[in-house]
PDB file of N, CA and C in Angstrom:
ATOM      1  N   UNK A   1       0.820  -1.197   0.000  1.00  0.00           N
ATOM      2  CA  UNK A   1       0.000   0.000   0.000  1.00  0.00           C
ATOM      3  C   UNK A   1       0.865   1.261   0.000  1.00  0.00           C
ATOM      4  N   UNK A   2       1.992   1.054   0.780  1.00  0.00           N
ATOM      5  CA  UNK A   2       3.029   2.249   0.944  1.00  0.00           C
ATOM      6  C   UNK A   2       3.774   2.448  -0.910  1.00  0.00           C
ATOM      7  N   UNK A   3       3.709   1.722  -1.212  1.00  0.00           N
ATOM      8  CA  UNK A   3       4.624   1.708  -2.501  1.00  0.00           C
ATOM      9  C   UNK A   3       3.482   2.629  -3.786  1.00  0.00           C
ATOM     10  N   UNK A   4       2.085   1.848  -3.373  1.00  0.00           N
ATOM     11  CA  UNK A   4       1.121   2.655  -3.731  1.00  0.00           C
ATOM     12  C   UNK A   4       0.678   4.247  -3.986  1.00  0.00           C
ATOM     13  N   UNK A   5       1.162   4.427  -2.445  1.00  0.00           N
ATOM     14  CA  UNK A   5       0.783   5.741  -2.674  1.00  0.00           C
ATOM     15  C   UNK A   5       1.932   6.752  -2.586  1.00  0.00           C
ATOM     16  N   UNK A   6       3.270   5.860  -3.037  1.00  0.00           N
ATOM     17  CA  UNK A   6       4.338   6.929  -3.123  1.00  0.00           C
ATOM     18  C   UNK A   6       4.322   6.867  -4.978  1.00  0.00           C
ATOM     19  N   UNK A   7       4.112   5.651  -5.827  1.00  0.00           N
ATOM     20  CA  UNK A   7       4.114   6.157  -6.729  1.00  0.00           C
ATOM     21  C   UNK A   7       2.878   6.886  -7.584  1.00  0.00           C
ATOM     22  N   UNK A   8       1.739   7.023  -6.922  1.00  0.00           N
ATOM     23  CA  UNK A   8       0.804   8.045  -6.770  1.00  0.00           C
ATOM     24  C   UNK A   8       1.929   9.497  -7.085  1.00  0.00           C
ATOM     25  N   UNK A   9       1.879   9.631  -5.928  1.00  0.00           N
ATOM     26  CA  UNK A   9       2.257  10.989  -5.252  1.00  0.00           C
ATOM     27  C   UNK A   9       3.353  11.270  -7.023  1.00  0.00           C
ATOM     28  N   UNK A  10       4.546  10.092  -6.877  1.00  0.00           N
ATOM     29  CA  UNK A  10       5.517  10.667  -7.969  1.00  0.00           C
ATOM     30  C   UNK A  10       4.753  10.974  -9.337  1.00  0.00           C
ATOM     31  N   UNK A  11       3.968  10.120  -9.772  1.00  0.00           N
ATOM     32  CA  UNK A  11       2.896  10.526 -10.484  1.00  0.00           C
ATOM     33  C   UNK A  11       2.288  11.844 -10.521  1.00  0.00           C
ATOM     34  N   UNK A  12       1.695  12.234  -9.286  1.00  0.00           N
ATOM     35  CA  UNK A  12       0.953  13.291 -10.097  1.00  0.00           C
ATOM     36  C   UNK A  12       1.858  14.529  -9.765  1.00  0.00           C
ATOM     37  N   UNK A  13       2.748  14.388  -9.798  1.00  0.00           N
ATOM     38  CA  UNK A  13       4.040  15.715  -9.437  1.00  0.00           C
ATOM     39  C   UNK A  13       4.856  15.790 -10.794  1.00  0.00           C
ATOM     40  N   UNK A  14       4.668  14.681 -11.436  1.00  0.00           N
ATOM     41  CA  UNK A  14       5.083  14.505 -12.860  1.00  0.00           C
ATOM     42  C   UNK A  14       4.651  15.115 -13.773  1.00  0.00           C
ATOM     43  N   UNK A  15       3.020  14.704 -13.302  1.00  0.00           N
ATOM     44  CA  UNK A  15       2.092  15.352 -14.122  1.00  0.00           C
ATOM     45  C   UNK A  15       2.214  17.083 -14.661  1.00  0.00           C
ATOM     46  N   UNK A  16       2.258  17.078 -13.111  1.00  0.00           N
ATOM     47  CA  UNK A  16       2.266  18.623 -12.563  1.00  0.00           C
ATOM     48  C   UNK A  16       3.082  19.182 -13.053  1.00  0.00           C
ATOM     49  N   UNK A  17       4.531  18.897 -13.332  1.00  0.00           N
ATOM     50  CA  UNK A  17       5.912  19.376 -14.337  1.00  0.00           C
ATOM     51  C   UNK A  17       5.168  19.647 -15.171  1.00  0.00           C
ATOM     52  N   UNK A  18       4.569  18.626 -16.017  1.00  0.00           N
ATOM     53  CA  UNK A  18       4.355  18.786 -17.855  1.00  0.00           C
ATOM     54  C   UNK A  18       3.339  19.996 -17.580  1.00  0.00           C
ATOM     55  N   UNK A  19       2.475  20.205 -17.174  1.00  0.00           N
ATOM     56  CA  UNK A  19       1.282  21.091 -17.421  1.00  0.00           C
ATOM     57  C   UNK A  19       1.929  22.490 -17.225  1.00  0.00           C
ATOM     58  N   UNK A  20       3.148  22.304 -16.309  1.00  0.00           N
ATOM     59  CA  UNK A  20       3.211  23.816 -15.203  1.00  0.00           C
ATOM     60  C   UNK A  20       4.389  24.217 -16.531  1.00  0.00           C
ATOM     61  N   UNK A  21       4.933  22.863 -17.462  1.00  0.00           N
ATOM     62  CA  UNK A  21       5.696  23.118 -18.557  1.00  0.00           C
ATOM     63  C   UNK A  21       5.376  23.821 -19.878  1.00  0.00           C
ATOM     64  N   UNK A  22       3.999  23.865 -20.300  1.00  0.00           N
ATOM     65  CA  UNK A  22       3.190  24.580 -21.420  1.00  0.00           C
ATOM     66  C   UNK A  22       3.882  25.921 -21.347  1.00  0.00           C
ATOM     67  N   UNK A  23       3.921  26.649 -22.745  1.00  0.00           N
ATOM     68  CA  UNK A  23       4.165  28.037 -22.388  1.00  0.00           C
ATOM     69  C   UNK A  23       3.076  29.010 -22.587  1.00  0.00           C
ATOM     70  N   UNK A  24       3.116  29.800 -21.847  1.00  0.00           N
ATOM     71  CA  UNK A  24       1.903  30.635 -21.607  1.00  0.00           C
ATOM     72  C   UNK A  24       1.408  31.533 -22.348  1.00  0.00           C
ATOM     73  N   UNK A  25       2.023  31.244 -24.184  1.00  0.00           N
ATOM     74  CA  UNK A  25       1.423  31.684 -25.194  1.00  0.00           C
ATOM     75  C   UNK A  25       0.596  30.516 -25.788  1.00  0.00           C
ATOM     76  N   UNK A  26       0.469  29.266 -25.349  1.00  0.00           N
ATOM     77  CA  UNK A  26      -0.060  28.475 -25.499  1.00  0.00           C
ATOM     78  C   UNK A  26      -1.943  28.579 -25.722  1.00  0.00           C
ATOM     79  N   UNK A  27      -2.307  29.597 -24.927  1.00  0.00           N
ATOM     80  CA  UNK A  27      -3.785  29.741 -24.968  1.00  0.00           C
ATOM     81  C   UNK A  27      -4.377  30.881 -25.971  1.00  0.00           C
ATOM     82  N   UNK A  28      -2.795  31.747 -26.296  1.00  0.00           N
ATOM     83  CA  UNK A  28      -3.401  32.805 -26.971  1.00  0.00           C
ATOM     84  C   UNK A  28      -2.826  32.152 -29.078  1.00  0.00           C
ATOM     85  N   UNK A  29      -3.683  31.890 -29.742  1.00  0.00           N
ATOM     86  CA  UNK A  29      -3.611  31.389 -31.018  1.00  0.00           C
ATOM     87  C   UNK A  29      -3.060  32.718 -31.510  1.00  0.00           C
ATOM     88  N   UNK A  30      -1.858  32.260 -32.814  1.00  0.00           N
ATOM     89  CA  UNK A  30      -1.768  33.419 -33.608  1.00  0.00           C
ATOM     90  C   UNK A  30      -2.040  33.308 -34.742  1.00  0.00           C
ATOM     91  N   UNK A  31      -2.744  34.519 -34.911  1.00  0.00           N
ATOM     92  CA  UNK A  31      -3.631  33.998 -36.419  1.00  0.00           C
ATOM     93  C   UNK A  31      -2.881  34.890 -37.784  1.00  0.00           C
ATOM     94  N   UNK A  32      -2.261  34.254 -38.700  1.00  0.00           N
ATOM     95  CA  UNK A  32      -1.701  34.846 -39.672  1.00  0.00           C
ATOM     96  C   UNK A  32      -2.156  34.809 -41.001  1.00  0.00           C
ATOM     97  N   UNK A  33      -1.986  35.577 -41.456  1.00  0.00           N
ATOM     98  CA  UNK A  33      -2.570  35.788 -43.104  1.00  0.00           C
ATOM     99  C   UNK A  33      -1.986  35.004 -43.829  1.00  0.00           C
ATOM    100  N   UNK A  34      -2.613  34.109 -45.281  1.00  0.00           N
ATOM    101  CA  UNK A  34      -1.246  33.200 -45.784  1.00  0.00           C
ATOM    102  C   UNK A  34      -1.140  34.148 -47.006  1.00  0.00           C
ATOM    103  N   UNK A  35      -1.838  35.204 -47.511  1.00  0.00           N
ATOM    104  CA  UNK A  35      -1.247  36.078 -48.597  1.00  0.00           C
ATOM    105  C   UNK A  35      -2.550  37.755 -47.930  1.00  0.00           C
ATOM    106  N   UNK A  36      -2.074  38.528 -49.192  1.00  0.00           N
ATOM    107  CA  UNK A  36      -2.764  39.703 -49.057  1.00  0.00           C
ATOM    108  C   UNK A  36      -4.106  40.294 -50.008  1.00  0.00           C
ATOM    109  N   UNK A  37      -4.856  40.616 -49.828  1.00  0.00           N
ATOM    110  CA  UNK A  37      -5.878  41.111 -50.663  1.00  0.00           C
ATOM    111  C   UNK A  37      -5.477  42.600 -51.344  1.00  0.00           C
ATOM    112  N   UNK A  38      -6.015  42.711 -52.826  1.00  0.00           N
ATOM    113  CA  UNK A  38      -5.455  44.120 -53.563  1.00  0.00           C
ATOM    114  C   UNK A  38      -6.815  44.825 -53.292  1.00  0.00           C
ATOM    115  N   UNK A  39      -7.914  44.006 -52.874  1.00  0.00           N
ATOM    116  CA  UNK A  39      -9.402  44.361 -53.395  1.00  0.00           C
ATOM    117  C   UNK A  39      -9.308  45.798 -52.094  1.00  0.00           C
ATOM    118  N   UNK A  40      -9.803  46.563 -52.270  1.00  0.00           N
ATOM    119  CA  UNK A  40      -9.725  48.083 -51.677  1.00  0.00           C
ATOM    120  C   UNK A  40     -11.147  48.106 -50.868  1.00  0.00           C
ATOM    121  N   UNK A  41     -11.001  47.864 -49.250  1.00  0.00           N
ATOM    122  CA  UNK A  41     -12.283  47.779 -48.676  1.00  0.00           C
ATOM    123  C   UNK A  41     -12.783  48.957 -48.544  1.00  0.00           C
ATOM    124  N   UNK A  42     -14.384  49.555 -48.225  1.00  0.00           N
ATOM    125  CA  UNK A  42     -14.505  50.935 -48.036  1.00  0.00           C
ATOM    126  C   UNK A  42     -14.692  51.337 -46.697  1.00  0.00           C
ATOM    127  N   UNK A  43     -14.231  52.597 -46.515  1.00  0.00           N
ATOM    128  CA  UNK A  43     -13.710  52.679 -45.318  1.00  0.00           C
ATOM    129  C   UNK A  43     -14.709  52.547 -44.297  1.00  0.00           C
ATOM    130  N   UNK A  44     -16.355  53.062 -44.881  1.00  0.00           N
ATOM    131  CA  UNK A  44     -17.526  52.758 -43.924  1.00  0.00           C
ATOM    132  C   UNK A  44     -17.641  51.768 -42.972  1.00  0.00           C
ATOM    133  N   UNK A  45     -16.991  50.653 -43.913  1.00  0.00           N
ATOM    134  CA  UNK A  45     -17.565  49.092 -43.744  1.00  0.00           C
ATOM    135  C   UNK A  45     -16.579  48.812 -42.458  1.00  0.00           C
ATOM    136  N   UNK A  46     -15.304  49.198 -42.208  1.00  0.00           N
ATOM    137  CA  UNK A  46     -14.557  48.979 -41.305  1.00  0.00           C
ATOM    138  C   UNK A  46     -14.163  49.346 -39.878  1.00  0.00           C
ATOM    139  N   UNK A  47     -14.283  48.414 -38.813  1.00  0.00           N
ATOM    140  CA  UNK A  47     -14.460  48.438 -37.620  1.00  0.00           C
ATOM    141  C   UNK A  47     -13.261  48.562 -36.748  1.00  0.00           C
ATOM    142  N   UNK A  48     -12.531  47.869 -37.403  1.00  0.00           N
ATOM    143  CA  UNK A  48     -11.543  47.906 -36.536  1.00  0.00           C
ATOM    144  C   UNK A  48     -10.362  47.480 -36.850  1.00  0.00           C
ATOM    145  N   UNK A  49      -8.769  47.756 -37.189  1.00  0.00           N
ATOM    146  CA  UNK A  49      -7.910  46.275 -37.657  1.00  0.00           C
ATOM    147  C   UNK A  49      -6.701  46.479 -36.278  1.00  0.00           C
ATOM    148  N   UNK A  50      -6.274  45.634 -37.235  1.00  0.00           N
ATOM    149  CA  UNK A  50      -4.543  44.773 -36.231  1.00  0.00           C
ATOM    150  C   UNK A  50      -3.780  44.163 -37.086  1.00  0.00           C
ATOM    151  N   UNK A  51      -2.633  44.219 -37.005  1.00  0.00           N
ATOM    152  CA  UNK A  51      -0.887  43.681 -37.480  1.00  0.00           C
ATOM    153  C   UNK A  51      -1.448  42.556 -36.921  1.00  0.00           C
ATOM    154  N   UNK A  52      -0.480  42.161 -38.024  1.00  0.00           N
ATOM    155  CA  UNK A  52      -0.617  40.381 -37.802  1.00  0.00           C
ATOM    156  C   UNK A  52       0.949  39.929 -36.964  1.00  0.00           C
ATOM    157  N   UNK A  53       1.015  39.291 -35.958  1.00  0.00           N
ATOM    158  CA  UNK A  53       2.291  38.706 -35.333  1.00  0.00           C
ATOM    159  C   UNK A  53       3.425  38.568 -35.959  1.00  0.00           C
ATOM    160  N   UNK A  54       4.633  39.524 -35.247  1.00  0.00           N
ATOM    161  CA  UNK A  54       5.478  39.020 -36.009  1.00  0.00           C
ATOM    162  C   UNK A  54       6.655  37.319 -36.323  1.00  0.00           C
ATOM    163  N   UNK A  55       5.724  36.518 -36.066  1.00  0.00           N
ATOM    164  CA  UNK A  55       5.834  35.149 -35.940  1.00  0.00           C
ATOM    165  C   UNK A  55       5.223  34.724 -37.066  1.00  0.00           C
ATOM    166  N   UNK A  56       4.376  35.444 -38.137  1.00  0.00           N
ATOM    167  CA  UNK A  56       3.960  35.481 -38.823  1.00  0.00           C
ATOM    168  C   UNK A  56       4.530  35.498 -40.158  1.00  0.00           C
ATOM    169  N   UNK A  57       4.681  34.691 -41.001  1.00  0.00           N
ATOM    170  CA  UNK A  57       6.020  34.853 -42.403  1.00  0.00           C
ATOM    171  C   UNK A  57       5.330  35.789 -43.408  1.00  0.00           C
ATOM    172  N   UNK A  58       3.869  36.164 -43.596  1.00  0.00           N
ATOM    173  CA  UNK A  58       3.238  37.845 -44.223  1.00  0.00           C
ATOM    174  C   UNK A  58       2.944  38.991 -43.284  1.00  0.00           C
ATOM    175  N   UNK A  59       3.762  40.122 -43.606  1.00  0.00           N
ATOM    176  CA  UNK A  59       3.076  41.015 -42.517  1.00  0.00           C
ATOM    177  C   UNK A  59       2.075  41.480 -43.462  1.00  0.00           C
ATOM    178  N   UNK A  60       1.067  41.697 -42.682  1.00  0.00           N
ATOM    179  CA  UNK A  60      -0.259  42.061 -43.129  1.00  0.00           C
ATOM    180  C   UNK A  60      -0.835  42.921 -41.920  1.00  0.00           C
ATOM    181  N   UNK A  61      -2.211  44.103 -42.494  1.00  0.00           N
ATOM    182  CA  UNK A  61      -2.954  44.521 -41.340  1.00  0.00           C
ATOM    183  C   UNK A  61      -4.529  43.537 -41.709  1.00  0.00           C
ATOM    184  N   UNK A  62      -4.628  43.435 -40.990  1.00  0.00           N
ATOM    185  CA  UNK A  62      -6.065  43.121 -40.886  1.00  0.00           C
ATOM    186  C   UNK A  62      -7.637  43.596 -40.403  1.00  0.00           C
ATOM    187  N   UNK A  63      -8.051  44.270 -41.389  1.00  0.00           N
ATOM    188  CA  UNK A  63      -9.076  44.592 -41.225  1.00  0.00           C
ATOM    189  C   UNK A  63     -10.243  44.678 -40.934  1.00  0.00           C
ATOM    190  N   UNK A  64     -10.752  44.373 -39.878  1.00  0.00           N
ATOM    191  CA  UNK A  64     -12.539  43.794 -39.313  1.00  0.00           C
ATOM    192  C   UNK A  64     -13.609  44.888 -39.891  1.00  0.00           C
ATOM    193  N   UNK A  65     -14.490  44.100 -40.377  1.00  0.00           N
ATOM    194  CA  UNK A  65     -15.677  44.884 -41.102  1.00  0.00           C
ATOM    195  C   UNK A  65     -16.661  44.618 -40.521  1.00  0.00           C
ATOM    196  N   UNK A  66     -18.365  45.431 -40.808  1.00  0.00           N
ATOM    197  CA  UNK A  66     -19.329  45.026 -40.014  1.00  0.00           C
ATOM    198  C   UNK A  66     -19.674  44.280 -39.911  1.00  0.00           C
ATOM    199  N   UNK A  67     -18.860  43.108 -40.522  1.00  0.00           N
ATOM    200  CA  UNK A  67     -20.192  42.259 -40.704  1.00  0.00           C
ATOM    201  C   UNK A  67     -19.098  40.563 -40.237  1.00  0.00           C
ATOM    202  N   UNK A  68     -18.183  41.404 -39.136  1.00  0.00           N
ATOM    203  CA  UNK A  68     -17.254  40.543 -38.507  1.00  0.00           C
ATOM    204  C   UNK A  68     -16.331  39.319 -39.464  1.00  0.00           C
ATOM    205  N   UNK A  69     -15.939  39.912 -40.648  1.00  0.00           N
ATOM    206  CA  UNK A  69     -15.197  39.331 -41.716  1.00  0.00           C
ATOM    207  C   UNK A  69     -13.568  40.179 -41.457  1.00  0.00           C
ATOM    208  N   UNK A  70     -13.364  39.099 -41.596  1.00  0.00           N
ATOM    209  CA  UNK A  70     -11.517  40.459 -41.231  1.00  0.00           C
ATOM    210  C   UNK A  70     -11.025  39.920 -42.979  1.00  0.00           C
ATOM    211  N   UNK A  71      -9.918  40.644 -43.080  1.00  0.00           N
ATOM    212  CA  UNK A  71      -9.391  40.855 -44.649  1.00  0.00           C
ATOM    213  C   UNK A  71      -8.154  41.205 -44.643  1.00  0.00           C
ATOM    214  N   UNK A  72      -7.002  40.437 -44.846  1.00  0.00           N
ATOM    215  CA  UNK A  72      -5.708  40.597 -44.925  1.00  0.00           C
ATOM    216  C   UNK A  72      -5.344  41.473 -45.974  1.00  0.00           C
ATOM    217  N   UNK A  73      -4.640  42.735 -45.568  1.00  0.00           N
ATOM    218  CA  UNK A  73      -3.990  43.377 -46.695  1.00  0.00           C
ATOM    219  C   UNK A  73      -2.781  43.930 -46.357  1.00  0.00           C
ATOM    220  N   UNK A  74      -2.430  44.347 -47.847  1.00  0.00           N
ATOM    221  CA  UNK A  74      -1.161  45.226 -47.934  1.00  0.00           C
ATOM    222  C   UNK A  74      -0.484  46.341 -46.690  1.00  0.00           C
ATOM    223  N   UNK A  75      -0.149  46.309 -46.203  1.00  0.00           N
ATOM    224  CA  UNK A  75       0.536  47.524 -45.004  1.00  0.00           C
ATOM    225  C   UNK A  75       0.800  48.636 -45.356  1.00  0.00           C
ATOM    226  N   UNK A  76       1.709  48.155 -46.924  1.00  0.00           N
ATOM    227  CA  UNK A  76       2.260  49.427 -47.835  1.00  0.00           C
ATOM    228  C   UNK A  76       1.406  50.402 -48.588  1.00  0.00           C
ATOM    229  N   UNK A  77       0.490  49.757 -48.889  1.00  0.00           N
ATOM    230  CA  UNK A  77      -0.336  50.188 -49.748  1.00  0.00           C
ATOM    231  C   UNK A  77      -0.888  51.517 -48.922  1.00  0.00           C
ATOM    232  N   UNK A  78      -1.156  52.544 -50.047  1.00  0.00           N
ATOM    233  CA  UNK A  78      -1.182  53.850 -49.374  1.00  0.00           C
ATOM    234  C   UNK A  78      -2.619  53.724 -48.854  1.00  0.00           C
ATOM    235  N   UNK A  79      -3.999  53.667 -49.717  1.00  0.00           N
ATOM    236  CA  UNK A  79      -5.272  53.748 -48.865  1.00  0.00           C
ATOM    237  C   UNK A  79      -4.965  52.921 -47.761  1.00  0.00           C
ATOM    238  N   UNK A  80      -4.600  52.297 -47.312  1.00  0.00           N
ATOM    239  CA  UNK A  80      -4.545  50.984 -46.137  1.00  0.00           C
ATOM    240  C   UNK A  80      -3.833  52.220 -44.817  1.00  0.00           C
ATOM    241  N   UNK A  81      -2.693  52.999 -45.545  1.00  0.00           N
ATOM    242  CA  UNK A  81      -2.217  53.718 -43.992  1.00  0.00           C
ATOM    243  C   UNK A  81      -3.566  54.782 -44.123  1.00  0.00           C
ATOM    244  N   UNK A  82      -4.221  55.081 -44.873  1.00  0.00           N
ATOM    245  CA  UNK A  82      -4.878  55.950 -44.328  1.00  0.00           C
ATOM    246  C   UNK A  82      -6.205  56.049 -43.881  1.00  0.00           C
ATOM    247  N   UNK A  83      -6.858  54.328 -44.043  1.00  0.00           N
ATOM    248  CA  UNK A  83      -7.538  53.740 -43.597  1.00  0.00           C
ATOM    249  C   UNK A  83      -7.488  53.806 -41.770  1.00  0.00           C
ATOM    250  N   UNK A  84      -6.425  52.950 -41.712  1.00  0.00           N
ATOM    251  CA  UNK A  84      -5.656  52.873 -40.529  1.00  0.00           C
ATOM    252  C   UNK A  84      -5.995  54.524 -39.565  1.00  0.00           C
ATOM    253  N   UNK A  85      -5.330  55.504 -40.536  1.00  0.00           N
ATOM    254  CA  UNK A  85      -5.511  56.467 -39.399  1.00  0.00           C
ATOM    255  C   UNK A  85      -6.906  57.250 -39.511  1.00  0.00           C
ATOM    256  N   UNK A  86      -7.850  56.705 -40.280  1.00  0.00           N
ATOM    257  CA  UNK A  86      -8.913  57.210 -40.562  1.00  0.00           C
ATOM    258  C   UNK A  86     -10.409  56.356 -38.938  1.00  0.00           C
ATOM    259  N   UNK A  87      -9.765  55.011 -39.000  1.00  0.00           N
ATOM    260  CA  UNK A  87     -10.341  54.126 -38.025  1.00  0.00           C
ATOM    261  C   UNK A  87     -10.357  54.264 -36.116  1.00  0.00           C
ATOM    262  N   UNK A  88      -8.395  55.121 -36.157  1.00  0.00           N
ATOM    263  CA  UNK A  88      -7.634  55.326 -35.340  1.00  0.00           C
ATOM    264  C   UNK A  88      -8.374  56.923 -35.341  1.00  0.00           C
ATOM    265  N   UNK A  89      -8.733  57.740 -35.764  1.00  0.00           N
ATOM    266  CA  UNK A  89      -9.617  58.764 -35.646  1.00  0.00           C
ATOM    267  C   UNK A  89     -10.821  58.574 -34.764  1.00  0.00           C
ATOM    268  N   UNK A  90     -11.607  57.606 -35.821  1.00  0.00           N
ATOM    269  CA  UNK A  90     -13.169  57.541 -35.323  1.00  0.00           C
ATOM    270  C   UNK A  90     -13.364  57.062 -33.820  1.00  0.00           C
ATOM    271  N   UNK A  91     -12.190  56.001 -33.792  1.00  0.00           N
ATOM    272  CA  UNK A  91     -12.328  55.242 -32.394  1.00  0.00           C
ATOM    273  C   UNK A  91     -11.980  56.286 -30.894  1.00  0.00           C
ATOM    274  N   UNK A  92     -10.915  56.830 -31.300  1.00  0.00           N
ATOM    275  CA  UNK A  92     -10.301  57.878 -30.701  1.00  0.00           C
ATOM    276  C   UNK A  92     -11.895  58.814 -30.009  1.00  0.00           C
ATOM    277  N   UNK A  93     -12.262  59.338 -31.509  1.00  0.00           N
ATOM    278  CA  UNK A  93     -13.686  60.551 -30.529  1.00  0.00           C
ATOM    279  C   UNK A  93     -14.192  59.761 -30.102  1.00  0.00           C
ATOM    280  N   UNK A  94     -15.153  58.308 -30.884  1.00  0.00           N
ATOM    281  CA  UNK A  94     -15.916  57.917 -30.267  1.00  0.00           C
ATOM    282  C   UNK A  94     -16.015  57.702 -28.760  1.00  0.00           C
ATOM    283  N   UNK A  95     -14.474  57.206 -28.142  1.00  0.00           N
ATOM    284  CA  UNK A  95     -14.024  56.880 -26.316  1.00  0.00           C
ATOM    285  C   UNK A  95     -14.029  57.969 -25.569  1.00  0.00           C
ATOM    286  N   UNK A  96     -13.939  59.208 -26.431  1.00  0.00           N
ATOM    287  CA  UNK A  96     -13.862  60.777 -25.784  1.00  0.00           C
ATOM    288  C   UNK A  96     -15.257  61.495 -25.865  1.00  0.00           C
ATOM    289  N   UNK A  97     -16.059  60.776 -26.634  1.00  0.00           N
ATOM    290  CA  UNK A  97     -17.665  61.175 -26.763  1.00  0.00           C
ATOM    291  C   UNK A  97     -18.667  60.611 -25.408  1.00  0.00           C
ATOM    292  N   UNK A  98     -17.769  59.666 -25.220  1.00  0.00           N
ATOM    293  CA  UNK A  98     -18.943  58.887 -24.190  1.00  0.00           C
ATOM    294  C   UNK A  98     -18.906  59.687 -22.817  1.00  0.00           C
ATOM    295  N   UNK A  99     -19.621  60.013 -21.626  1.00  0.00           N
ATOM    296  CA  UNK A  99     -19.806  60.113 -20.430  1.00  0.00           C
ATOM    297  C   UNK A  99     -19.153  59.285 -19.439  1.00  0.00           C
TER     298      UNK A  99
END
């Protein structure tokens, strides 16, 4: 019984290594673009974007639209920076509009 519950014990301390071993980017997924879109979204339609990780082998921004579709594009591309600071505008008053 003694032998029992010592290799119990080594057991679940083993266990306990591997889990406490995960790394703690483990829960957060990185989601990367596998190419870029030329198609030119309009700026209405867009909610919100984000850079894609640089773990990522395309840099891309990514664009969220209303209708919760995101859209990998160009970075370089000139409407895209001014998309970007057009979004980075709206969001900006909108947080300074509220009470």
């Amino acid at each position: 019984m003694r032998n029992l519950t010592a290799l119990l014990f080594l057991l679940s301390l083993c266990s306990l290594h591997l889990v406490s071993s995960v790394p703690t980017s483990f829960n957060h997924i990185t989601r990367c673009c596998s190419g870029t879109s030329t198609v030119r979204i309009p700026l209405k339609n867009i909610v919100n974007y984000r850079w894609t990780s640089n773990d990522c082998p395309v840099k891309a921004i990514v664009f969220e639209t209303l209708n919760k579709r995101q859209h990998c594009v160009d970075p370089s591309a000139v409407w895209v920076n001014h998309h970007m600071k057009a979004v980075d505008l709206r969001n900006s008053t909108t947080v300074t509009a509220k009470p």
